[in-house]
Each structure stands twice: as structure tokens, then as C-alpha cells.
Protein backbone atom coordinates (compact mmCIF):
# COMPACT_ATOMS: atom_id res chain seq x y z
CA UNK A 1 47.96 30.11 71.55
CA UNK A 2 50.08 31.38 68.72
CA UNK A 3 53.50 32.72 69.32
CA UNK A 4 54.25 36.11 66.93
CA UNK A 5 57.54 36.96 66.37
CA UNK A 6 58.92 40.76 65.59
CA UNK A 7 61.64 42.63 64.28
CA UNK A 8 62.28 45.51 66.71
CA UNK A 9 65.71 47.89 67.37
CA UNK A 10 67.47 46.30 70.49
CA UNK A 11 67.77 49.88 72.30
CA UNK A 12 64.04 49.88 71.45
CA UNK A 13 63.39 46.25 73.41
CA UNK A 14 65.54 47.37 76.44
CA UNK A 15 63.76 50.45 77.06
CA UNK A 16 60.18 47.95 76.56
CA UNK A 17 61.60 45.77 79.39
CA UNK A 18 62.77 48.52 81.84
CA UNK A 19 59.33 50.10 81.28
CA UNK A 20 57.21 46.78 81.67
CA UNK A 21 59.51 45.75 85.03
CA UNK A 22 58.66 49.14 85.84
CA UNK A 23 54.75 48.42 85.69
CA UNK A 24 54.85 44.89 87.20
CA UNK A 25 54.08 43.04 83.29
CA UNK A 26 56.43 42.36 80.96
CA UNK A 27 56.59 42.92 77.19
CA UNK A 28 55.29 39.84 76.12
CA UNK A 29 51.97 40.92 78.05
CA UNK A 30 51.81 44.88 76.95
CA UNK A 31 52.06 43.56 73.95
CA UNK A 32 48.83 41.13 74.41
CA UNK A 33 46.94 43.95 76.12
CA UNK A 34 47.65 46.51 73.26
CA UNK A 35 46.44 43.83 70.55
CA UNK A 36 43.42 43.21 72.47
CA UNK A 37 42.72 46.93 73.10
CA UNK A 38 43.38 47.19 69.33
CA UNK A 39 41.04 45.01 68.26
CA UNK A 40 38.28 45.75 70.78
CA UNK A 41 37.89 49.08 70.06
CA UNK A 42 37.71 48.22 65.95
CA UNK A 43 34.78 45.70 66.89
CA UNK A 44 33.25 48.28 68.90
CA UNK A 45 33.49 50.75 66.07
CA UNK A 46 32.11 48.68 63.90
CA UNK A 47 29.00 47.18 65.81
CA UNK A 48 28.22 51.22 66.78
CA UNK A 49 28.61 52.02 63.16
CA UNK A 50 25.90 48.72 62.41
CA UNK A 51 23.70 50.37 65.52
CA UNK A 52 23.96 53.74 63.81
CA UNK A 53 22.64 52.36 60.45
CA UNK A 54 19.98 50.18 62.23
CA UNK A 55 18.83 53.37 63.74
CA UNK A 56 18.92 55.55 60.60
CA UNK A 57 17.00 53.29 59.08
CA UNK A 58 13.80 52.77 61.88
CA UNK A 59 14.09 56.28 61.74
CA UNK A 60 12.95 57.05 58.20
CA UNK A 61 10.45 59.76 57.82
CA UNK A 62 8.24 57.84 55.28
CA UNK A 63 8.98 60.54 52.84
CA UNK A 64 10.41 58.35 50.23
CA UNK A 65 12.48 59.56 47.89
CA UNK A 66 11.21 63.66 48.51
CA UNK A 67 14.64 65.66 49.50
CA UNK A 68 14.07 68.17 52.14
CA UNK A 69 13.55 71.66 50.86
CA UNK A 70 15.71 74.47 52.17
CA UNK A 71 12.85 76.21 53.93
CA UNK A 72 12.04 72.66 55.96
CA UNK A 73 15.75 72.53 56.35
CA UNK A 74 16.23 76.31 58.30
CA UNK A 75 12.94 76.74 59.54
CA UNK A 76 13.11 80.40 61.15
């Protein structure tokens, strides 16, 4: 495990501690969970992104290089 150390205002670090007694946790820990959340949710965006272009491309109309005309576009 790898021990980070930050610069933060000391008013700022006593109101982290009252909050994380508070919850039950301490700083140390909400400061875990929030880098884990963090960097969750940028895998998650990026494997849904992946899925999204996965999909686009199974979904290709076999059209090629033809561009949709306006007509096909707004059928009425």
C-alpha cells in the first residue's frame, strides 16, 4: 500500500475529521473511498464508451461510404 501525502488548510483538516467522526470513518478512509469512486466511474466511462463503439460498429448499415440524404433523414 502506498502512503500519499497532501498539502491541505488546517481549518480545512479539522472540519474533515469532525465530519468523518461524525460518519463513523475517518479521513484517511473518505479519502480512499473518493479515489476509488473516482477512478471507478472513469473505467466505467471508458469501457461504456468502448461498448458504444463496438455497437456502432455491428450496427453498420452496409451502405458504405453513401451519406444519408435529407429526405431518408426526415421521412414525413
Amino acid at each position: 500500500m502506498a502512503i500519499l501525502t497532501i498539502a491541505i488548510d488546517e481549518d480545512l483538516l479539522r472540519r474533515a475529521r469532525i465530519r468523518a467522526l461524525e460518519q463513523g470513518t475517518s479521513v484517511n478512509a473518505l479519502l480512499r473511498d473518493y479515489l476509488e469512486s473516482f477512478t471507478g466511474a472513469s473505467n466505467a466511462r471508458r469501457r461504456a464508451v468502448d461498448r458504444l463503439l463496438v455497437l456502432s460498429e455491428a450496427s453498420k448499415s452496409g451502405r458504405g461510404d453513401q451519406r444519408w440524404t435529407r429526405d431518408e433523414l426526415h421521412e414525413r
